[in-house]
C-alpha atoms as a PDB file:
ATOM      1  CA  UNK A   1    -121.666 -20.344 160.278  1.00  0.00           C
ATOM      2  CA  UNK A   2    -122.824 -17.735 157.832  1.00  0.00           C
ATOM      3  CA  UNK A   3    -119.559 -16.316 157.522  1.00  0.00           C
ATOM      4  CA  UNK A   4    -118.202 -19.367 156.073  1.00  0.00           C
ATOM      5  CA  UNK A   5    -121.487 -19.817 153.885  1.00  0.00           C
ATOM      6  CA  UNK A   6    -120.789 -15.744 152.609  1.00  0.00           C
ATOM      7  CA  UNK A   7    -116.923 -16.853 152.377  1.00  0.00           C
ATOM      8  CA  UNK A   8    -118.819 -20.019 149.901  1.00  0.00           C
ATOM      9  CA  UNK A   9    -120.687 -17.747 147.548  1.00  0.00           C
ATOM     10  CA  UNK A  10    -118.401 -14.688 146.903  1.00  0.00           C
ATOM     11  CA  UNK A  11    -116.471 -14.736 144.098  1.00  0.00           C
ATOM     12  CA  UNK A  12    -112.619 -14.619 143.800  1.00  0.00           C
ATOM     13  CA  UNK A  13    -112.749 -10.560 143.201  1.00  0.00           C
ATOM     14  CA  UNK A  14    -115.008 -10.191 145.934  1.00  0.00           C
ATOM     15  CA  UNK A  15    -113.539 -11.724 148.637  1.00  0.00           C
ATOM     16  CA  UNK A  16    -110.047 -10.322 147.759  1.00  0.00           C
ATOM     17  CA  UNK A  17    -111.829  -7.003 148.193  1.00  0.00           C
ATOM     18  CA  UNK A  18    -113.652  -7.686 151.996  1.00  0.00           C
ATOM     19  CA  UNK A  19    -110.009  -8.963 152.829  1.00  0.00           C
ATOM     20  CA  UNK A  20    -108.863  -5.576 151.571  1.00  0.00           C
ATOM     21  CA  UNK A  21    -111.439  -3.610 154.250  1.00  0.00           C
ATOM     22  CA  UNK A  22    -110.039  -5.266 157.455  1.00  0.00           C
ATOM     23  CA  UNK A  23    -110.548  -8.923 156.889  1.00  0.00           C
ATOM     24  CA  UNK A  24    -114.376  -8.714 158.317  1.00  0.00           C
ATOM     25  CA  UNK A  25    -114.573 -12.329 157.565  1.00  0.00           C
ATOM     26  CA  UNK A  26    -111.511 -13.987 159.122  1.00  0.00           C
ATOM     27  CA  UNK A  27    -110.034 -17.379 158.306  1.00  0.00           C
ATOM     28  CA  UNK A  28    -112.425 -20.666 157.545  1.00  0.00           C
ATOM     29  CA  UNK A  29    -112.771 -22.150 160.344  1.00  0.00           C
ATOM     30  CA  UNK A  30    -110.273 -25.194 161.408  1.00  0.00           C
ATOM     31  CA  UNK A  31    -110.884 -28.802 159.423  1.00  0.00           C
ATOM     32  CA  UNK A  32    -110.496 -32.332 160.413  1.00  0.00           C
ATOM     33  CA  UNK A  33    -106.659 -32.638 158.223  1.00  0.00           C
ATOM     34  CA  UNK A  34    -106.713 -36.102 156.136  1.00  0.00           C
ATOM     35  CA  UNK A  35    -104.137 -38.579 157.356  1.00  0.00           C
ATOM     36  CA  UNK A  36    -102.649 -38.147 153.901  1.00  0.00           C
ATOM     37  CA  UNK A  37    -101.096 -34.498 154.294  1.00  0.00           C
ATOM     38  CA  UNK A  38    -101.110 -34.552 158.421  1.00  0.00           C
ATOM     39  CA  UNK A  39     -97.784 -33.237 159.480  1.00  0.00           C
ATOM     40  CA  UNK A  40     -95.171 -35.373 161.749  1.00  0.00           C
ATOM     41  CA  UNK A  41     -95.734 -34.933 165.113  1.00  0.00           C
ATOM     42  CA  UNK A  42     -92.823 -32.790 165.838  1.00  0.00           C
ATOM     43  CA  UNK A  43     -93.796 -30.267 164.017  1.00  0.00           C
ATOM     44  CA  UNK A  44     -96.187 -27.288 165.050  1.00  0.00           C
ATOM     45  CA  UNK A  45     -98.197 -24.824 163.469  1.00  0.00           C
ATOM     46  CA  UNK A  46     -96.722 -21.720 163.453  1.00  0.00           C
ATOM     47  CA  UNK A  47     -98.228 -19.520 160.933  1.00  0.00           C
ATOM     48  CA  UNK A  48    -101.533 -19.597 158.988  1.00  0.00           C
ATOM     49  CA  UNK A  49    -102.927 -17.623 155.687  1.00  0.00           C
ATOM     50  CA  UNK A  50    -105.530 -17.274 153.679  1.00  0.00           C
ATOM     51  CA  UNK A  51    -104.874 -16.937 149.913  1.00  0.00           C
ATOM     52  CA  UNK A  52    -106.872 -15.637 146.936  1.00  0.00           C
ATOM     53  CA  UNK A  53    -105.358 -15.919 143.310  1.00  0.00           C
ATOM     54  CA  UNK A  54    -105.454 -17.831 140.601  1.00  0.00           C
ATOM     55  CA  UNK A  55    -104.281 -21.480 139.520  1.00  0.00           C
ATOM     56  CA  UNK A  56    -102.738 -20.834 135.856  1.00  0.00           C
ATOM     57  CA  UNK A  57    -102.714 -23.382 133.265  1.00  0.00           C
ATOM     58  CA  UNK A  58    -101.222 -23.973 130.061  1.00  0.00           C
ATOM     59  CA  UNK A  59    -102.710 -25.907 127.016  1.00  0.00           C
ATOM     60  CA  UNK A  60     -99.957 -27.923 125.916  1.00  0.00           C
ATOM     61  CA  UNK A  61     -99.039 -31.420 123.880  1.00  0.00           C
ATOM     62  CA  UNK A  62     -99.215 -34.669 126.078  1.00  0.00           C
ATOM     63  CA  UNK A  63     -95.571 -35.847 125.518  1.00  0.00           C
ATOM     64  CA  UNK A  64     -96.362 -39.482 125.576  1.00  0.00           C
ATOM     65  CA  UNK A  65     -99.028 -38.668 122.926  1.00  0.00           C
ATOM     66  CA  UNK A  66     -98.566 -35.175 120.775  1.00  0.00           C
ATOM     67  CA  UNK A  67    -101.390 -35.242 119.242  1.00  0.00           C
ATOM     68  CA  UNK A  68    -103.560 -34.993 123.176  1.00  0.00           C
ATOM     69  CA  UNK A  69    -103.878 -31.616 124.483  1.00  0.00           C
ATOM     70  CA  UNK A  70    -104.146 -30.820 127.814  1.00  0.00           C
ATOM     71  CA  UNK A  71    -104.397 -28.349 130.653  1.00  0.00           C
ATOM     72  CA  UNK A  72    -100.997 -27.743 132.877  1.00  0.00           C
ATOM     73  CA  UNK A  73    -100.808 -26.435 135.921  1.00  0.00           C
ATOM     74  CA  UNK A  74     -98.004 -23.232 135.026  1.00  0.00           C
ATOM     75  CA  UNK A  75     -98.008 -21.856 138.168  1.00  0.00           C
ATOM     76  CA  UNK A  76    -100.378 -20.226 141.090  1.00  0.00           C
ATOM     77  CA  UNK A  77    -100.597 -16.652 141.388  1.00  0.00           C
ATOM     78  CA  UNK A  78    -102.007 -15.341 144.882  1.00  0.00           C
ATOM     79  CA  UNK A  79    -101.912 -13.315 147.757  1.00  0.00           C
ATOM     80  CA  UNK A  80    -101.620 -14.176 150.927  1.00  0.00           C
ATOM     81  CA  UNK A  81    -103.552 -12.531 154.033  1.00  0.00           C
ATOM     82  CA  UNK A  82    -103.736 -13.014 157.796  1.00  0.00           C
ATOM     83  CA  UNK A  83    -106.435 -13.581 160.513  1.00  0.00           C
ATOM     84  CA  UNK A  84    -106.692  -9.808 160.567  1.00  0.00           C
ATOM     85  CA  UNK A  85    -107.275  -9.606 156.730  1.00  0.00           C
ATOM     86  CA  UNK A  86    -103.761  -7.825 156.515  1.00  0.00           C
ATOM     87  CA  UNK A  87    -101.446  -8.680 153.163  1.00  0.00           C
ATOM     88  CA  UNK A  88     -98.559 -10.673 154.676  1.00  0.00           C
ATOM     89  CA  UNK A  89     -96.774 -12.547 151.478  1.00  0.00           C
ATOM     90  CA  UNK A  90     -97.301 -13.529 147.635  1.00  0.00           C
ATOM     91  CA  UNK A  91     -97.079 -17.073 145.985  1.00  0.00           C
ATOM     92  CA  UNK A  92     -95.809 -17.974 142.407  1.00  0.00           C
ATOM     93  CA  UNK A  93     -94.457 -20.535 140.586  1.00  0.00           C
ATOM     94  CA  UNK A  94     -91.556 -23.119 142.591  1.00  0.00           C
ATOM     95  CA  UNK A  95     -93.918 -23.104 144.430  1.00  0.00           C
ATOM     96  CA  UNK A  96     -92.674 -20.451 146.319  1.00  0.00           C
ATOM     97  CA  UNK A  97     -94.230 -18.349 149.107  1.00  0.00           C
ATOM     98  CA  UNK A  98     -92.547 -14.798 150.174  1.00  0.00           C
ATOM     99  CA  UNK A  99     -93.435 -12.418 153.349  1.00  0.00           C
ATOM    100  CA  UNK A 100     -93.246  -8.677 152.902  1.00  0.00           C
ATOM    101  CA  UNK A 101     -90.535  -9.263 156.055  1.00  0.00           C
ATOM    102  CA  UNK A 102     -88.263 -11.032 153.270  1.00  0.00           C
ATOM    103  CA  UNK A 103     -88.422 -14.481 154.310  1.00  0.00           C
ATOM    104  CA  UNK A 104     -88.986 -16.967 151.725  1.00  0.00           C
ATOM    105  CA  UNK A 105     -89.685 -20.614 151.794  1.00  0.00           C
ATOM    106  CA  UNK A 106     -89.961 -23.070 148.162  1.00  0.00           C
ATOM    107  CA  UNK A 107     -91.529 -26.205 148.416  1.00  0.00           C
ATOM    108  CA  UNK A 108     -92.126 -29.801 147.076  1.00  0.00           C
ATOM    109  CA  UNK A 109     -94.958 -31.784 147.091  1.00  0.00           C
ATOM    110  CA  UNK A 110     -94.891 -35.003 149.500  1.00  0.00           C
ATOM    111  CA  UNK A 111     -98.588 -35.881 149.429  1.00  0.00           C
ATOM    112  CA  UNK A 112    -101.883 -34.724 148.106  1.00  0.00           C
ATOM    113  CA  UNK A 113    -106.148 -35.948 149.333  1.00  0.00           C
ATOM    114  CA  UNK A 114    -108.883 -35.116 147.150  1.00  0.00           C
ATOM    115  CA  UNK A 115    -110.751 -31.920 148.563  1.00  0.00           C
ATOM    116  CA  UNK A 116    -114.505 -32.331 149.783  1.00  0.00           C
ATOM    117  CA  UNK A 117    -115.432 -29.927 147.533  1.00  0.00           C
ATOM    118  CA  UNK A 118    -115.841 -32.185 144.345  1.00  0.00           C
ATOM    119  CA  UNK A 119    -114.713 -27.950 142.215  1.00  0.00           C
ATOM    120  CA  UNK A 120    -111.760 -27.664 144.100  1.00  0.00           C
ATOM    121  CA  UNK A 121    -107.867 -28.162 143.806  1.00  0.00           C
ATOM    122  CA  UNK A 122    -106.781 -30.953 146.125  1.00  0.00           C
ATOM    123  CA  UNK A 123    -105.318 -30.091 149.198  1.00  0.00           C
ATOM    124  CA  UNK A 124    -101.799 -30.953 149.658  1.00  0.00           C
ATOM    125  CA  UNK A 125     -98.844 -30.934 152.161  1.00  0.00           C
ATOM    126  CA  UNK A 126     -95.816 -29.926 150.900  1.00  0.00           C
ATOM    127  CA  UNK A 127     -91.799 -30.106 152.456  1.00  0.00           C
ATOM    128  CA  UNK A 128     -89.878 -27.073 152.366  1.00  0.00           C
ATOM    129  CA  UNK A 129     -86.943 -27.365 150.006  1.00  0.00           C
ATOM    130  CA  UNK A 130     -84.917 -24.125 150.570  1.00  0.00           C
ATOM    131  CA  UNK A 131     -85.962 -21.225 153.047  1.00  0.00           C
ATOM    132  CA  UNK A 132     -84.270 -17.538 153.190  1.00  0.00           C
ATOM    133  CA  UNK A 133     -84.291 -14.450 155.317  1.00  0.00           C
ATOM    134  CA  UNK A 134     -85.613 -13.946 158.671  1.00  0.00           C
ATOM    135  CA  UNK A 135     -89.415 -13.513 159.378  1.00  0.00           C
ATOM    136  CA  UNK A 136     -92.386 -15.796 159.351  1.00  0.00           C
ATOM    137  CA  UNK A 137     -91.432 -18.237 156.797  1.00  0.00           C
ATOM    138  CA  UNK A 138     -87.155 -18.115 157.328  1.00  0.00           C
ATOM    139  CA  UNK A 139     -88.312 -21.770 159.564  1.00  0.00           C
ATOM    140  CA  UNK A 140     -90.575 -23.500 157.572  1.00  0.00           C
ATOM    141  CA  UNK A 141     -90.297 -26.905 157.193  1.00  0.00           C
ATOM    142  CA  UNK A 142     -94.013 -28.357 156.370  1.00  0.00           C
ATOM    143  CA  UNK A 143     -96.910 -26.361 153.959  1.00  0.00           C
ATOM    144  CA  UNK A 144    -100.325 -27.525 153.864  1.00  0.00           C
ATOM    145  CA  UNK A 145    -102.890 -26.162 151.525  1.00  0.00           C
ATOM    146  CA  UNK A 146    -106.248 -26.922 152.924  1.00  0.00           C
ATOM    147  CA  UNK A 147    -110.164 -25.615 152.489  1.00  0.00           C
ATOM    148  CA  UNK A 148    -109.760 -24.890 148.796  1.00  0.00           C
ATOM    149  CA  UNK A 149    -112.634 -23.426 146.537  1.00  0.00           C
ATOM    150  CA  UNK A 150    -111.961 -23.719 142.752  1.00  0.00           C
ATOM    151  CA  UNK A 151    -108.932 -23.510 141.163  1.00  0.00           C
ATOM    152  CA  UNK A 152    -109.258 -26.939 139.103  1.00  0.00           C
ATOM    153  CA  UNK A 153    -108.129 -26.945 135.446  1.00  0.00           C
ATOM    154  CA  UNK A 154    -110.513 -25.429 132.779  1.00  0.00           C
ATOM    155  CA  UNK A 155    -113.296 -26.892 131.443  1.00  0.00           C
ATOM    156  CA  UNK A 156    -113.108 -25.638 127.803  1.00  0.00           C
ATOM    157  CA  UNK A 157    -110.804 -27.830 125.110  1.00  0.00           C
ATOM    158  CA  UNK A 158    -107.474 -28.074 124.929  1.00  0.00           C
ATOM    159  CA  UNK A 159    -106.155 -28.219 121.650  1.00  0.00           C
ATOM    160  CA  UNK A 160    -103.434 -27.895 119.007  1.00  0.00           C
ATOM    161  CA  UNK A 161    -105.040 -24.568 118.148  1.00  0.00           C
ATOM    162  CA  UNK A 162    -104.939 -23.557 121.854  1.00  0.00           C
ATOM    163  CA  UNK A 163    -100.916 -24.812 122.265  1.00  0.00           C
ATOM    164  CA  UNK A 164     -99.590 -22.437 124.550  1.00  0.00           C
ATOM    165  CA  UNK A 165    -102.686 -20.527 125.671  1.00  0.00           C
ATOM    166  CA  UNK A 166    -102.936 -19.692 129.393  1.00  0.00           C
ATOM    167  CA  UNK A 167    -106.101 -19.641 131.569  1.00  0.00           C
ATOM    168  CA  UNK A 168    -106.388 -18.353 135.039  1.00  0.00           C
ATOM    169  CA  UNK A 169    -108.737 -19.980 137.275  1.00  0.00           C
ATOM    170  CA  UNK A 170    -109.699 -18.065 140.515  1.00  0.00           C
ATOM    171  CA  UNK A 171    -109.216 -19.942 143.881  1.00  0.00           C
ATOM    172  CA  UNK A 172    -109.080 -19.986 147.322  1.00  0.00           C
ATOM    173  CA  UNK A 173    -107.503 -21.728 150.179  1.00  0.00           C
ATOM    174  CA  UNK A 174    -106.165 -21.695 153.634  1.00  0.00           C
ATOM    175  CA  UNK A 175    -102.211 -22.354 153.957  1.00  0.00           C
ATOM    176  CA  UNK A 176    -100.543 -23.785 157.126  1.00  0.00           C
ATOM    177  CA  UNK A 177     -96.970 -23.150 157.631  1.00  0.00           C
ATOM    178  CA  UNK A 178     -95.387 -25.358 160.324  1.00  0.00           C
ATOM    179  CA  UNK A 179     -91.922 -25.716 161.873  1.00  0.00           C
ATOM    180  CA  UNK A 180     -89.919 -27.474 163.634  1.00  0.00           C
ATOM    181  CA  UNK A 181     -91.172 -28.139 167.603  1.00  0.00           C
ATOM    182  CA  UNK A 182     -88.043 -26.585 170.183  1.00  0.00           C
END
């Protein structure tokens, strides 16, 4: 319990840097998964990661109204780590997730629910459209991004003086990678 209230507090830098000496704190512990993003039944967890980056976001024009600004979601930028605190993968813009054993896997979004934390992204679940090389990701075929902290768009205006400014918004989440049950 006051792990997960430590894991609360610290700030993106911070807990990047107590994954970084071992991964003392671990994974959040397991949450009740909305109905929303729960995966099919055939398909079983097979990997889980615990990510620190950033969300970034672009001020741009609202094409149905060019004269409204607002914040984009560009792309995430984070690092992935396991149970042990060990750096296992990256993810970027597709989205796209990649293990240092090569594997890859891009997905699509299928469903999102609201997070309980009211200054987080919404979790999501996500289907895998493409998957390459052979390690922990090569059988993907369901993401979920769960336990988020921050990450939501900026609070600051988005403007015609801002067009094309980026802002990177620390977050935090847990990611579930499941395949396909034998």
């Amino acid at each position: 319990m006051l792990k997960t209230r430590l894991i609360q507090v610290l700030s993106h830098s911070a807990w990047v840097a107590m994954l970084g000496l071992g991964g003392c704190a671990g994974l959040p512990p397991h949450t009740n998964i909305p109905d929303a993003i729960a995966t099919p039944p055939h398909q079983v967890l097979a990997f889980e990661a615990m990510a620190a980056g950033v969300q970034v976001y672009e001020c741009r024009g609202n094409g149905e109204s060019p004269q409204k600004f607002q914040w984009v979601l560009k792309a995430p930028e984070a690092e992935l780590y396991d149970a042990g605190g060990s750096r296992v993968a990256r993810h970027y813009a597709g989205p796209t997730w990649e293990a240092w054993d090569g594997s890859k896997v891009v997905g699509e979004v299928k469903a999102q629910s609201g997070s309980p934390d009211p200054n987080a992204v919404s979790w999501l679940l996500l289907s895998a459209k493409s998957n390459s090389g052979k390690g922990i990701f090569a059988q993907t075929v369901s993401i979920q991004r769960i336990n988020t902290k921050g990450g939501k768009p900026p609070e600051t205006e988005c403007n015609q003086a801002l067009s094309g400014k980026l802002s990177r918004v620390p977050y935090t989440a847990t990611y579930n990678f499941y395949n396909t049950q034998p």
